[in-house]
PDB file of N, CA and C in Angstrom:
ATOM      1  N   UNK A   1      14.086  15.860  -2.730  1.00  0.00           N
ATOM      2  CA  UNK A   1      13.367  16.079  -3.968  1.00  0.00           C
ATOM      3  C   UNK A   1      14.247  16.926  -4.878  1.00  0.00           C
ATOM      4  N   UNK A   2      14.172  16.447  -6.479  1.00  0.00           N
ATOM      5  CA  UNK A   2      15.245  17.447  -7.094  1.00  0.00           C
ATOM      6  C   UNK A   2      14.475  18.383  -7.578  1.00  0.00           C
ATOM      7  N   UNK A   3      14.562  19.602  -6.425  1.00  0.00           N
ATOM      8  CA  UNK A   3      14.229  20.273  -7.031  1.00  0.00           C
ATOM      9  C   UNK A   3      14.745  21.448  -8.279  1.00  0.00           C
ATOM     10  N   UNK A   4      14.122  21.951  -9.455  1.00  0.00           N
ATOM     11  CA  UNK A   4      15.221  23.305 -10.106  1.00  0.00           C
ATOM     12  C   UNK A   4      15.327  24.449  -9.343  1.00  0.00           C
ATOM     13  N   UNK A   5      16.947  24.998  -9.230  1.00  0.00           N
ATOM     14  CA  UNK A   5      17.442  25.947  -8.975  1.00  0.00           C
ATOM     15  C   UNK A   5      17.488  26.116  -7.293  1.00  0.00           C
ATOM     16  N   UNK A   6      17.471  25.069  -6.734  1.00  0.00           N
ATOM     17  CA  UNK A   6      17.876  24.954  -5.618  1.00  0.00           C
ATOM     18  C   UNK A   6      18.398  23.384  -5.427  1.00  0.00           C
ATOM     19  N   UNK A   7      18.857  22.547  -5.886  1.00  0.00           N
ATOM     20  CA  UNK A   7      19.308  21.260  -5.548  1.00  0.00           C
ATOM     21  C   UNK A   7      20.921  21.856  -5.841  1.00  0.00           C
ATOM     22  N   UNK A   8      21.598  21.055  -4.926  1.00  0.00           N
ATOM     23  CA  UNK A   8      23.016  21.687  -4.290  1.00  0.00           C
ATOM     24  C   UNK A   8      23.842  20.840  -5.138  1.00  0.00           C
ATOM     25  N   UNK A   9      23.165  19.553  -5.485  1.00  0.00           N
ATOM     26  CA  UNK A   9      23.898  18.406  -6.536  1.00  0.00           C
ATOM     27  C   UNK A   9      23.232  18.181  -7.777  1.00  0.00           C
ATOM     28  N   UNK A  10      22.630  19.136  -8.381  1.00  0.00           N
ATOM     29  CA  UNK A  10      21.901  19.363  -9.738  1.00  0.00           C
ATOM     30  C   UNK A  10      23.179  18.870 -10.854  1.00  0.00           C
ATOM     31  N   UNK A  11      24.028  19.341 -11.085  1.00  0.00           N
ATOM     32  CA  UNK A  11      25.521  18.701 -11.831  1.00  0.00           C
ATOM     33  C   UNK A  11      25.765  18.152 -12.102  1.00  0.00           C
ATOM     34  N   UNK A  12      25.828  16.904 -10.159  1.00  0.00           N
ATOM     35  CA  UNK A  12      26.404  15.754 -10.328  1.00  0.00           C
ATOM     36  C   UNK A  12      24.781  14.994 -10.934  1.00  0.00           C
ATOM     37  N   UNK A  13      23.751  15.566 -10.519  1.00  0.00           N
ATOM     38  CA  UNK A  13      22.523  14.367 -11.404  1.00  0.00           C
ATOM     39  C   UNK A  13      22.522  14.511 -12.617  1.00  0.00           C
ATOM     40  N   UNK A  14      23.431  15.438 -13.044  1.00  0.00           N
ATOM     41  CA  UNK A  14      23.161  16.190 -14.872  1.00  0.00           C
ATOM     42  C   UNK A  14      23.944  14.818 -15.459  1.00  0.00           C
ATOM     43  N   UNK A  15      25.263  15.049 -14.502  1.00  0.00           N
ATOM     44  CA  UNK A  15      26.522  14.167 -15.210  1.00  0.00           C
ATOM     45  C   UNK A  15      26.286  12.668 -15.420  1.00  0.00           C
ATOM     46  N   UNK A  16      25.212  12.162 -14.207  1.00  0.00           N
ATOM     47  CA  UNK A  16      24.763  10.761 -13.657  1.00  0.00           C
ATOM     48  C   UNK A  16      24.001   9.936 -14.626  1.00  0.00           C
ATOM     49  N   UNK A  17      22.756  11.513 -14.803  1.00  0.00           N
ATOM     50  CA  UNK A  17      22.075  10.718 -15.800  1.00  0.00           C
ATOM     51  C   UNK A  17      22.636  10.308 -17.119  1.00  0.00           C
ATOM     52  N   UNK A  18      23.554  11.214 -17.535  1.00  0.00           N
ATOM     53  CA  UNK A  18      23.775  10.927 -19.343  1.00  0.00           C
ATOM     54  C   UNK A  18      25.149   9.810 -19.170  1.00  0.00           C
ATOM     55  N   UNK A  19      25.393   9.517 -17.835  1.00  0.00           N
ATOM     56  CA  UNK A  19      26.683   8.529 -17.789  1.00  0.00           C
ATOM     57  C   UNK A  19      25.845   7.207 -17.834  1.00  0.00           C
ATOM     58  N   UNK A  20      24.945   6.994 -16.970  1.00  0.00           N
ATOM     59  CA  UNK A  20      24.024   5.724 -17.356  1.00  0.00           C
ATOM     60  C   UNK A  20      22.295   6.112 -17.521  1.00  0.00           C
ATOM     61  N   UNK A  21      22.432   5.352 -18.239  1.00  0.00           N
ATOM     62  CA  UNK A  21      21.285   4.969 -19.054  1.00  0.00           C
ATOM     63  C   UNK A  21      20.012   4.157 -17.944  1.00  0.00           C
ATOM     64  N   UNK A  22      20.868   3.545 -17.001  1.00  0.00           N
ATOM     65  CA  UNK A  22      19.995   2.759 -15.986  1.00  0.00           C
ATOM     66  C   UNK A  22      19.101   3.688 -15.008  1.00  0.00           C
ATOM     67  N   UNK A  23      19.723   4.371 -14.702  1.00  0.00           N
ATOM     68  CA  UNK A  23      19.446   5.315 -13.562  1.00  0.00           C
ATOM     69  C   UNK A  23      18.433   6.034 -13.715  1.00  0.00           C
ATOM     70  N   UNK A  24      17.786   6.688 -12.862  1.00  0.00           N
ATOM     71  CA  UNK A  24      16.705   7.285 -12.645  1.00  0.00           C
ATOM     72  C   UNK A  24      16.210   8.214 -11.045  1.00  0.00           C
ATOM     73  N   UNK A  25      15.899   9.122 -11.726  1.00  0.00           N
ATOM     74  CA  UNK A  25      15.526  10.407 -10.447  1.00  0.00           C
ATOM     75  C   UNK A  25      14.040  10.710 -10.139  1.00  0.00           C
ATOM     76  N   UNK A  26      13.333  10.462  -9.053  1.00  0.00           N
ATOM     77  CA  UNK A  26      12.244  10.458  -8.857  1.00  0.00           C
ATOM     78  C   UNK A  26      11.665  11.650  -7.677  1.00  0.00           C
ATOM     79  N   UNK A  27      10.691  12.406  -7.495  1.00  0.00           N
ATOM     80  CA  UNK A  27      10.029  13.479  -6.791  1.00  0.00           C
ATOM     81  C   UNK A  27       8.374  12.607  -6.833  1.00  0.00           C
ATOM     82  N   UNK A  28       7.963  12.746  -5.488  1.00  0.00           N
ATOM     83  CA  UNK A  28       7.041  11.913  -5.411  1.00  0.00           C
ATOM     84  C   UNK A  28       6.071  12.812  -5.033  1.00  0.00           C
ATOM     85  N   UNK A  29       4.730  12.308  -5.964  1.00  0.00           N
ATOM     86  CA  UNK A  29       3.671  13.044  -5.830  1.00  0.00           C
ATOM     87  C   UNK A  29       3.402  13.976  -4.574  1.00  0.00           C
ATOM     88  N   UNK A  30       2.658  12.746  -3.446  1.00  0.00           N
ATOM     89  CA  UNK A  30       2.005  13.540  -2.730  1.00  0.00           C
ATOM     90  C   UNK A  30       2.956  14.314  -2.206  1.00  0.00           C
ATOM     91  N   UNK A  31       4.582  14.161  -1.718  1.00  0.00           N
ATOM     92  CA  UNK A  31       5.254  15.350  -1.132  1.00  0.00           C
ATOM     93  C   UNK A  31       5.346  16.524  -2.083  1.00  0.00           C
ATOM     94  N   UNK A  32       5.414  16.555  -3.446  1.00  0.00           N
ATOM     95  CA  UNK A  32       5.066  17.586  -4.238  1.00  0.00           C
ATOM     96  C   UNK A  32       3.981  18.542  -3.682  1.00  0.00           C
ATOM     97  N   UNK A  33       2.872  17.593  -4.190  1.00  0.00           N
ATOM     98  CA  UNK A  33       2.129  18.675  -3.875  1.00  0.00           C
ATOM     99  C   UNK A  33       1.767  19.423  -2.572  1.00  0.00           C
ATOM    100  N   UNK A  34       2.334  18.950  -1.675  1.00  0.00           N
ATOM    101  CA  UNK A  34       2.360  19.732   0.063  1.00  0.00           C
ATOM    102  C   UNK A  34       3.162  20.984   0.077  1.00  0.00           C
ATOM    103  N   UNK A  35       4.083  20.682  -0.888  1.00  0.00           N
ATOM    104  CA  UNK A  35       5.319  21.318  -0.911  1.00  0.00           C
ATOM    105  C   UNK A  35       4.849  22.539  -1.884  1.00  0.00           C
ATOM    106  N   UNK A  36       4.403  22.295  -2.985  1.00  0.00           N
ATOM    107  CA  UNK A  36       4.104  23.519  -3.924  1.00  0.00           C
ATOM    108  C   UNK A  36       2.898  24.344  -3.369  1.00  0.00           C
ATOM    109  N   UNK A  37       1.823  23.588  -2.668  1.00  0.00           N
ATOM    110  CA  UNK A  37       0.512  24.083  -1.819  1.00  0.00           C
ATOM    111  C   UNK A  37       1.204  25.416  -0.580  1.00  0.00           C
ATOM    112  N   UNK A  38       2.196  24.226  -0.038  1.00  0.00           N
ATOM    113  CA  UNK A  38       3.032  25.807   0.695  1.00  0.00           C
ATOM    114  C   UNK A  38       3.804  26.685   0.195  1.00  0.00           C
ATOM    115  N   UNK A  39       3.883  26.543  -0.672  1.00  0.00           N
ATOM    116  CA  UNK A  39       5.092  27.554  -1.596  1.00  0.00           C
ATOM    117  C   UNK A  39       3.794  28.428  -2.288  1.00  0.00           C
ATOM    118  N   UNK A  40       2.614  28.052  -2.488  1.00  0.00           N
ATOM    119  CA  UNK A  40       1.296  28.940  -3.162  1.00  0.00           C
ATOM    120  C   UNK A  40       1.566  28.747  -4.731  1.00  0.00           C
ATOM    121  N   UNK A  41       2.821  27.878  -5.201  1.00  0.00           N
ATOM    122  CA  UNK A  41       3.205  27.885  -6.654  1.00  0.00           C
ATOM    123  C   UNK A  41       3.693  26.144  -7.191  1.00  0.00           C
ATOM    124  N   UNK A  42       3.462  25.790  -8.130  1.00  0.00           N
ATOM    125  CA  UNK A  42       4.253  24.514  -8.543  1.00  0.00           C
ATOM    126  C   UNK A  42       5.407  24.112  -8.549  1.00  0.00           C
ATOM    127  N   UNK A  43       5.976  23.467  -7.797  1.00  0.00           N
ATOM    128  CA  UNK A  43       7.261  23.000  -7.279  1.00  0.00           C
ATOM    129  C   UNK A  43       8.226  22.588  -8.874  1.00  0.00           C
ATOM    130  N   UNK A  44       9.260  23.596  -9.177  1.00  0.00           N
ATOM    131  CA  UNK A  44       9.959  22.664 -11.074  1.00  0.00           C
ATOM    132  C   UNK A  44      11.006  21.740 -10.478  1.00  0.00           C
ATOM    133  N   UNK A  45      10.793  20.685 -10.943  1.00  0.00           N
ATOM    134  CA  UNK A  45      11.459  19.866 -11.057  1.00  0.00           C
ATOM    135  C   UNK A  45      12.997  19.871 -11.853  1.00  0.00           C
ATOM    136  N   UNK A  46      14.065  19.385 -11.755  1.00  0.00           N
ATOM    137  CA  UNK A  46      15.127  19.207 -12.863  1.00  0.00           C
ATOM    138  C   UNK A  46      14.277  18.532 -13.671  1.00  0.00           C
ATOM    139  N   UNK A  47      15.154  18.581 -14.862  1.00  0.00           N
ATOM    140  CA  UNK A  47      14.667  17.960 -15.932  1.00  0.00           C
ATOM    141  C   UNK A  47      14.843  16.818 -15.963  1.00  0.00           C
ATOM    142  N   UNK A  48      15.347  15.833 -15.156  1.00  0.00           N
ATOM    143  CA  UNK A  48      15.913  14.786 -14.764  1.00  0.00           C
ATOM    144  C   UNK A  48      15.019  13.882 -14.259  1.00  0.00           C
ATOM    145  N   UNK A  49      14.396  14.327 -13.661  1.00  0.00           N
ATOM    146  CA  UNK A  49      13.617  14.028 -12.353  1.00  0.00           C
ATOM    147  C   UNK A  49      11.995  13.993 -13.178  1.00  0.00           C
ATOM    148  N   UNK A  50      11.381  12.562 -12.885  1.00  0.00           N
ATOM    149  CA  UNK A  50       9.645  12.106 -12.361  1.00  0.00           C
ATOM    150  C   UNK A  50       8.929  12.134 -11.650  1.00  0.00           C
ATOM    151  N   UNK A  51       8.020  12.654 -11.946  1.00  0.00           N
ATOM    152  CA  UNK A  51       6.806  12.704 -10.677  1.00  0.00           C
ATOM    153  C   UNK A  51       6.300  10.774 -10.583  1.00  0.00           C
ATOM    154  N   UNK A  52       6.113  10.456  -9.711  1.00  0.00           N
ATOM    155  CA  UNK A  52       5.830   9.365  -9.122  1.00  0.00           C
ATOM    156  C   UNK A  52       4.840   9.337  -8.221  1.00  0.00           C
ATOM    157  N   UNK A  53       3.352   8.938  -8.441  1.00  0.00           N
ATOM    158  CA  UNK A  53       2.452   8.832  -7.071  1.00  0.00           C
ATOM    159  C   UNK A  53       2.757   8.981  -6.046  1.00  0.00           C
ATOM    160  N   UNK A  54       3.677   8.128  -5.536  1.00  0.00           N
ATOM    161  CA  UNK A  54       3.601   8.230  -4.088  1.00  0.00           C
ATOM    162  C   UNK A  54       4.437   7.521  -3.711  1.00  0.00           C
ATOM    163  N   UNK A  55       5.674   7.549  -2.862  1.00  0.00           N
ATOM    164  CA  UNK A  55       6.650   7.291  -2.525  1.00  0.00           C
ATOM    165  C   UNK A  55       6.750   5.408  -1.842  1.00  0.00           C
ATOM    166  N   UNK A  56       5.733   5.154  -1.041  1.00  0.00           N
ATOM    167  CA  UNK A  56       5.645   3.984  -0.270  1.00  0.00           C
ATOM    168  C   UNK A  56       5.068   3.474  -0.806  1.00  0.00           C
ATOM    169  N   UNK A  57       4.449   3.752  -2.299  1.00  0.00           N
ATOM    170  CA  UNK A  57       3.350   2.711  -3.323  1.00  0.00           C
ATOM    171  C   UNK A  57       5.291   2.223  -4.317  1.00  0.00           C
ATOM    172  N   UNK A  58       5.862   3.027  -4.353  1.00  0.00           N
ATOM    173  CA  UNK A  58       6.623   2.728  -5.079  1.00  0.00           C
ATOM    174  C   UNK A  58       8.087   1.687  -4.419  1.00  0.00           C
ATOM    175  N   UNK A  59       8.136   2.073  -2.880  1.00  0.00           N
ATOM    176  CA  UNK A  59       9.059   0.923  -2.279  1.00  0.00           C
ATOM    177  C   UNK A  59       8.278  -0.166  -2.064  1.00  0.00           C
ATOM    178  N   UNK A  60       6.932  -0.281  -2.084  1.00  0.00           N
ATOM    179  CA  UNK A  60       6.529  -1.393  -2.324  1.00  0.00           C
ATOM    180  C   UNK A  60       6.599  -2.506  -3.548  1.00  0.00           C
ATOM    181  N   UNK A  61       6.388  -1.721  -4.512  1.00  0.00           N
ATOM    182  CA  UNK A  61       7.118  -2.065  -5.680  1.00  0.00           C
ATOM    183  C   UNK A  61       7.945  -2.987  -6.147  1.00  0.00           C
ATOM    184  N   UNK A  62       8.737  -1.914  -5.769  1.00  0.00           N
ATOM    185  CA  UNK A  62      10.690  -2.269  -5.893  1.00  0.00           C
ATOM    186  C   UNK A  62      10.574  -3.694  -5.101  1.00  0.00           C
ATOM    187  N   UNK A  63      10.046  -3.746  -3.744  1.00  0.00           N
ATOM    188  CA  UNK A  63      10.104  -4.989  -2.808  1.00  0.00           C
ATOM    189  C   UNK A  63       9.567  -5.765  -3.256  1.00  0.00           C
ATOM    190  N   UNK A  64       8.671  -5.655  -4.325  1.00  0.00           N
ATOM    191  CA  UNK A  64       7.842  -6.937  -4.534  1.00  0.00           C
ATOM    192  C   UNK A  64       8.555  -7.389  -5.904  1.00  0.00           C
ATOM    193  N   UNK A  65       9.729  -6.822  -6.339  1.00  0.00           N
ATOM    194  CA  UNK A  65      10.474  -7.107  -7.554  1.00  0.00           C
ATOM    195  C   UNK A  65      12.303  -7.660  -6.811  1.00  0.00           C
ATOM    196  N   UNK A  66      12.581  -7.628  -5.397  1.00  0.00           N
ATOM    197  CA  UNK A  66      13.510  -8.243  -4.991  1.00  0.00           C
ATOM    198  C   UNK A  66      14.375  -7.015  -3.895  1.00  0.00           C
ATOM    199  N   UNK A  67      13.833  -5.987  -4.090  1.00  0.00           N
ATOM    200  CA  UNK A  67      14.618  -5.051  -3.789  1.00  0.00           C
ATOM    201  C   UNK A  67      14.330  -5.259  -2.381  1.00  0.00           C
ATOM    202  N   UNK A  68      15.487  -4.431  -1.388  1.00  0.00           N
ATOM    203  CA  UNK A  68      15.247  -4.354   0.057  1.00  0.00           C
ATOM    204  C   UNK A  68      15.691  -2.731  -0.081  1.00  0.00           C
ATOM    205  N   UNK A  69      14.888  -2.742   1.367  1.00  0.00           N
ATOM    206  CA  UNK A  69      14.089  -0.927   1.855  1.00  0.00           C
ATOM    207  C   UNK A  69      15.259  -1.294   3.344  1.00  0.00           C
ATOM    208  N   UNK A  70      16.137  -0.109   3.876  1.00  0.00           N
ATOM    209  CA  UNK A  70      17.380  -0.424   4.279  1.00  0.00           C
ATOM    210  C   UNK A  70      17.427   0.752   5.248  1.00  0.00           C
ATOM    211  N   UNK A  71      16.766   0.890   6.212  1.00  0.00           N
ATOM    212  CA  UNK A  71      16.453   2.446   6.896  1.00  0.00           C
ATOM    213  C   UNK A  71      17.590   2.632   7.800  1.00  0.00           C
ATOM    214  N   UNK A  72      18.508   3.909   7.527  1.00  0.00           N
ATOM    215  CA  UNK A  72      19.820   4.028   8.314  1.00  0.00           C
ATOM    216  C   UNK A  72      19.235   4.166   9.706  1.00  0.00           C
TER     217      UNK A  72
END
């Protein structure tokens, strides 16, 4: 998740995004909010970065538009 002021490659997503236009950075709902619920505070995002429902609503998605889900 990208998160602000702790993502180790915040830079290279700074440099990524304004190099293409295609690309896109996503933080997905429900792990958000588990994550900020334990932290007792709202998780900031880069500025880069979308909140997205929910992570497996969204590789479903992608799959139903051609994409393949590729688990190392």
């Amino acid at each position: 998740m990208p998160i602000d002021g702790r993502s180790p490659v915040a830079d290279n997503i700074a440099t990524m995004s304004l190099e293409m236009d295609n690309l896109s950075f996503a933080a997905f709902g429900n792990t958000r909010r588990k994550l900020s619920a334990k932290k007792g505070e709202d998780i900031a995002l880069l500025d880069e970065a979308n909140t997205l429902p929910s992570g497996v609503v969204r590789l479903i998605e992608l799959q139903e538009y051609g994409f393949a889900y590729v688990k190392p």
